[in-house]
PDB file of N, CA and C in Angstrom:
ATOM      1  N   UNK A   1     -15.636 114.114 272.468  1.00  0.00           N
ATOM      2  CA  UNK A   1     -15.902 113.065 271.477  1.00  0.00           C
ATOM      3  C   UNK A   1     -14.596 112.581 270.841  1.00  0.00           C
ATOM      4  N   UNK A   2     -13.561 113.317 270.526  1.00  0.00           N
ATOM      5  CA  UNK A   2     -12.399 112.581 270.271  1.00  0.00           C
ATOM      6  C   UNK A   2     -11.654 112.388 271.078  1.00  0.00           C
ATOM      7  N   UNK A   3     -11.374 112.772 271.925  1.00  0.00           N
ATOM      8  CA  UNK A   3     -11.296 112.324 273.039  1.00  0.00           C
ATOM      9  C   UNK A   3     -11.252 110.516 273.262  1.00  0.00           C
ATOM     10  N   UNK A   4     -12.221 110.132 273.398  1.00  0.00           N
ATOM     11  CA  UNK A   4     -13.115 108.693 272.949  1.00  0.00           C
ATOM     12  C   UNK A   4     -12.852 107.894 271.817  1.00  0.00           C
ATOM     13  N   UNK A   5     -12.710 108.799 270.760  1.00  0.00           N
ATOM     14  CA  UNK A   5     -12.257 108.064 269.879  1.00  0.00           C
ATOM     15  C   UNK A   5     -10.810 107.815 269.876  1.00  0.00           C
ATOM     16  N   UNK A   6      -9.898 108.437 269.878  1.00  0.00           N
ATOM     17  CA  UNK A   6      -8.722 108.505 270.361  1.00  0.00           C
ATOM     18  C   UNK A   6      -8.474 107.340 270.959  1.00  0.00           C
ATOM     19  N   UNK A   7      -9.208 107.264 272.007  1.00  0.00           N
ATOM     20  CA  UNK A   7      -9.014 106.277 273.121  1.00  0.00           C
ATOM     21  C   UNK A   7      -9.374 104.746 272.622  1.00  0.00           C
ATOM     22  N   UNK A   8     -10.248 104.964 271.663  1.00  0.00           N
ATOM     23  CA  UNK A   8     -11.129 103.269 271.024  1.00  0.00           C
ATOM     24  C   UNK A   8      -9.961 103.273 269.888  1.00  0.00           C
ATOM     25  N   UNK A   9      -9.509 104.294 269.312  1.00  0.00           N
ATOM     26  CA  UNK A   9      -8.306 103.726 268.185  1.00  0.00           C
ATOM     27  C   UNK A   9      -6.887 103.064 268.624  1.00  0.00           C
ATOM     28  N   UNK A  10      -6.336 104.181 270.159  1.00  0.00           N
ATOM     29  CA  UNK A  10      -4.920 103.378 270.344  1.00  0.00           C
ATOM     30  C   UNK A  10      -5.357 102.147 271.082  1.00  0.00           C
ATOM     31  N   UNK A  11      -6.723 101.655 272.012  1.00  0.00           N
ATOM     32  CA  UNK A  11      -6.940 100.525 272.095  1.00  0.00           C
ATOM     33  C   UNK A  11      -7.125  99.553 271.576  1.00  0.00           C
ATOM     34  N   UNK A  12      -8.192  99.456 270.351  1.00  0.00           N
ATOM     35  CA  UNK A  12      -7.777  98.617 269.563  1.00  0.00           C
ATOM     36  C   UNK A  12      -6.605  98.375 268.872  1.00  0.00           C
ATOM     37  N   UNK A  13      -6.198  99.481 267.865  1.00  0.00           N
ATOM     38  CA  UNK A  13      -4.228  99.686 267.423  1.00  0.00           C
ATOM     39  C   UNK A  13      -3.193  98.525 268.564  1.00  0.00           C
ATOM     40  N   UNK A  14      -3.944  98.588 269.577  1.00  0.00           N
ATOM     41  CA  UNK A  14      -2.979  97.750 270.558  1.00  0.00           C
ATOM     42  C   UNK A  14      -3.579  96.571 270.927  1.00  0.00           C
ATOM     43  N   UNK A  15      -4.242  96.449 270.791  1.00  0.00           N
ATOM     44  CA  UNK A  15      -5.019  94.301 270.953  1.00  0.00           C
ATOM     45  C   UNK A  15      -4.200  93.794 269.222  1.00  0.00           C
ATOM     46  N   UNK A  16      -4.630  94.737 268.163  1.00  0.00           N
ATOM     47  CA  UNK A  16      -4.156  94.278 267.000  1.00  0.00           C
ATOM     48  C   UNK A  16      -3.197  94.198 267.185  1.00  0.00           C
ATOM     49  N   UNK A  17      -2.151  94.773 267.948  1.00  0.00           N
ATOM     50  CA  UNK A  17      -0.266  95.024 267.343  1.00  0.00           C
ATOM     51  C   UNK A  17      -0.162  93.478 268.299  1.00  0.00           C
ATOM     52  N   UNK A  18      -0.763  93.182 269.575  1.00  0.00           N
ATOM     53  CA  UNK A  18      -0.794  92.524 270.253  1.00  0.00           C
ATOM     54  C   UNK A  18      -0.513  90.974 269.899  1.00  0.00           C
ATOM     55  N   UNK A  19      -2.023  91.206 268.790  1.00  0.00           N
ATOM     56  CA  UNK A  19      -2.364  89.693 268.387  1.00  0.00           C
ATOM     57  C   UNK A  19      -1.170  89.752 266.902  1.00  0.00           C
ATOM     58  N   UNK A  20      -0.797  90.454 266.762  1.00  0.00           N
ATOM     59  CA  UNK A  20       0.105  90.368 265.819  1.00  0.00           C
ATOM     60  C   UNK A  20       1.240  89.801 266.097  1.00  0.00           C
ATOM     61  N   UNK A  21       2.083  90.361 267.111  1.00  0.00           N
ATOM     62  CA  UNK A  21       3.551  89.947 267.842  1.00  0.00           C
ATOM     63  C   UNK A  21       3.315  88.551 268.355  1.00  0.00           C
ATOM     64  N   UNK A  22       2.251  88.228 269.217  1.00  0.00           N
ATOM     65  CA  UNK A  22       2.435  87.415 268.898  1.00  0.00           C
ATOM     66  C   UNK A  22       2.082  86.080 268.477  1.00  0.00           C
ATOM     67  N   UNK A  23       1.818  86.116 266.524  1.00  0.00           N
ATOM     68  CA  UNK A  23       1.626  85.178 265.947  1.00  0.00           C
ATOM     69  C   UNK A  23       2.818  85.251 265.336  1.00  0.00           C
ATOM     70  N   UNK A  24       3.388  86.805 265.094  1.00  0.00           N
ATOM     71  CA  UNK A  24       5.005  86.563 264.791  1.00  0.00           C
ATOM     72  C   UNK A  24       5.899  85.514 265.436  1.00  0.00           C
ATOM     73  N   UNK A  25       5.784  85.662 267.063  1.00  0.00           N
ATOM     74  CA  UNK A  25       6.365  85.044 268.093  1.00  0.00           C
ATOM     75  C   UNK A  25       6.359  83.418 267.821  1.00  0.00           C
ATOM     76  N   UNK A  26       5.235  83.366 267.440  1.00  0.00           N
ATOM     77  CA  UNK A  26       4.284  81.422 267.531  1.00  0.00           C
ATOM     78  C   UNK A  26       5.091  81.279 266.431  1.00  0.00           C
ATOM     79  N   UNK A  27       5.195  82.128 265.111  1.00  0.00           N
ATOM     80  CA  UNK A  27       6.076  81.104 263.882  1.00  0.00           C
ATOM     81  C   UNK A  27       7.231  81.550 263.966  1.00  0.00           C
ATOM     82  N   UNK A  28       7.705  82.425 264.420  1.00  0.00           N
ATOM     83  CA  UNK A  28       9.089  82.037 264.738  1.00  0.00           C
ATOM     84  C   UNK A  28       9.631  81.245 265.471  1.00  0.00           C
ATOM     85  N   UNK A  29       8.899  80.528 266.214  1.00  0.00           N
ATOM     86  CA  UNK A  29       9.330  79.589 267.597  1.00  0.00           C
ATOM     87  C   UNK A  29       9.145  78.641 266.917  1.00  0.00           C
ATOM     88  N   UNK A  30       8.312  78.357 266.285  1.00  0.00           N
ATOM     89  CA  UNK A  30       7.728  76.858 265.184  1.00  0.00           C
ATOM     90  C   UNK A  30       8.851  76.580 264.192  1.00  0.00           C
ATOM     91  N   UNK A  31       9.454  77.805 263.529  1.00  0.00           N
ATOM     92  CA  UNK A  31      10.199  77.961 262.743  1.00  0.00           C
ATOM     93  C   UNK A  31      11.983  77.542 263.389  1.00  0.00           C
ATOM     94  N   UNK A  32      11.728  78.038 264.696  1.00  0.00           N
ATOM     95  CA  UNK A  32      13.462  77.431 265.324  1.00  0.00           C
ATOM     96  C   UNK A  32      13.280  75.921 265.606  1.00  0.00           C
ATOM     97  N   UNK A  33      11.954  75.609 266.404  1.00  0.00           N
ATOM     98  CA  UNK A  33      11.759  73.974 267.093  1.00  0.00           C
ATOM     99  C   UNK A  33      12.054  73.168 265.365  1.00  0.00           C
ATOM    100  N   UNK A  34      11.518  73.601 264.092  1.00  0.00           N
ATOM    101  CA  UNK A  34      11.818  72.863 262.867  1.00  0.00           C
ATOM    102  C   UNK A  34      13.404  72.506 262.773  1.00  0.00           C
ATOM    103  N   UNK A  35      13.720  74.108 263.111  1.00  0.00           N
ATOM    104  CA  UNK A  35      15.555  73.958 262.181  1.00  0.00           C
ATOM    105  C   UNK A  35      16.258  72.973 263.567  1.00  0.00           C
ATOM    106  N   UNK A  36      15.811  73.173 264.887  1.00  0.00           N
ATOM    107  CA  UNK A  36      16.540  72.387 265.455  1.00  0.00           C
ATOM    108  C   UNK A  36      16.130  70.608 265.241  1.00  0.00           C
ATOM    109  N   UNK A  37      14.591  70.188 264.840  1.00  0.00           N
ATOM    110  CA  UNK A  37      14.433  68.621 265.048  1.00  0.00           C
ATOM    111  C   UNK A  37      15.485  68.728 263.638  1.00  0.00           C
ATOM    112  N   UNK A  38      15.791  69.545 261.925  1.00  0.00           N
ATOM    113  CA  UNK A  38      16.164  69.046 261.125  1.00  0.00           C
ATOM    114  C   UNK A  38      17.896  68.733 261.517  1.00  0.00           C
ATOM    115  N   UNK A  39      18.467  69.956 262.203  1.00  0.00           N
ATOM    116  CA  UNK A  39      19.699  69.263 262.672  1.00  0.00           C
ATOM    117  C   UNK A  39      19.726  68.576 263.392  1.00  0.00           C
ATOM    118  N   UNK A  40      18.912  68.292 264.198  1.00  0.00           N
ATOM    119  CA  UNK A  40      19.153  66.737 265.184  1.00  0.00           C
ATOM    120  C   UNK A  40      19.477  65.601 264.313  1.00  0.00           C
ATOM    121  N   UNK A  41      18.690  65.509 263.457  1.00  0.00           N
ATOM    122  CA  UNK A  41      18.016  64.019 262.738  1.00  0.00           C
ATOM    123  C   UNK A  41      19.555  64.453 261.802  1.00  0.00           C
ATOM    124  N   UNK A  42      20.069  65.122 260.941  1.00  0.00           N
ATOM    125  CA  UNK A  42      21.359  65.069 260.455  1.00  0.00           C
ATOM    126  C   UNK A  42      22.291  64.770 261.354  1.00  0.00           C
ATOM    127  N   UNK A  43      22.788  65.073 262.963  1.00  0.00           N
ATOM    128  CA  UNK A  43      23.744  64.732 263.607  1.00  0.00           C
ATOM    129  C   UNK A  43      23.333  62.884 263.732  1.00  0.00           C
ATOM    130  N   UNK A  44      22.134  62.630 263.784  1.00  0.00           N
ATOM    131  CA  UNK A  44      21.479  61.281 264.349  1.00  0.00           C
ATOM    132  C   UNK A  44      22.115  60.339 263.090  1.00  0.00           C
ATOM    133  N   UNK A  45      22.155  60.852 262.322  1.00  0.00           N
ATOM    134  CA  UNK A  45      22.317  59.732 260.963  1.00  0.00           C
ATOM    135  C   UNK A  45      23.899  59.139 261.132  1.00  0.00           C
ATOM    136  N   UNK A  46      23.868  58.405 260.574  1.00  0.00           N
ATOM    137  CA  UNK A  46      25.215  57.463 260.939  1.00  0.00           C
ATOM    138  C   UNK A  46      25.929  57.914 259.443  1.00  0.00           C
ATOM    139  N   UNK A  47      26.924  58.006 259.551  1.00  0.00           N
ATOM    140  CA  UNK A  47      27.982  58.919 258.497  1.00  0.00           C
ATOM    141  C   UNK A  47      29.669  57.831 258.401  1.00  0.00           C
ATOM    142  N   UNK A  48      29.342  56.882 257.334  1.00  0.00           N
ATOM    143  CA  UNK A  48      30.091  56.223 257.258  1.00  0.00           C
ATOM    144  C   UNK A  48      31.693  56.782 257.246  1.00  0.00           C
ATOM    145  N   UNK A  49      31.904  57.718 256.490  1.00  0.00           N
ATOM    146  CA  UNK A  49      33.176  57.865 256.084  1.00  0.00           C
ATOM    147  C   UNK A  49      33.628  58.646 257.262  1.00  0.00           C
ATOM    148  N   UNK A  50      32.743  59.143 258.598  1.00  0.00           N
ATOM    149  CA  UNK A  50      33.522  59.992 259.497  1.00  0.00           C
ATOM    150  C   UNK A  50      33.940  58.758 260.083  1.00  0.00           C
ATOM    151  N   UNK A  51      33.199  57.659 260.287  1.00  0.00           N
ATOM    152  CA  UNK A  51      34.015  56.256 261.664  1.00  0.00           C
ATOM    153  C   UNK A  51      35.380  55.694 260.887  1.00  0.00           C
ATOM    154  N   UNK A  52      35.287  55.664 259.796  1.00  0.00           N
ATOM    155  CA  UNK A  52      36.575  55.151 259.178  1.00  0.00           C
ATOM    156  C   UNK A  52      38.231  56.275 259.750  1.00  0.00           C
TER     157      UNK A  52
END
């Protein structure tokens, strides 16, 4: 019997750690695709005093 249980705890313990990593994964990736469109759009802007 524990045995079984054992077995139903590190299985679930591991779908959870699972679905955990990765939603970590999803906003950290959301979180780099942001910082890179915000430096794009700063290199994109036209910057008077560098053409002078």
């Amino acid at each position: 019997m524990q045995e079984i249980e054992r077995f139903f705890s590190n299985f679930f313990s591991g779908i959870i750690n699972r679905f955990k990593y990765s939603a970590m994964d999803a906003a950290d990736r959301k979180m780099r695709e942001t910082i890179d469109e915000q430096v794009e759009q700063r290199r994109q802007k036209p910057k008077p005093k560098d053409e002078e």
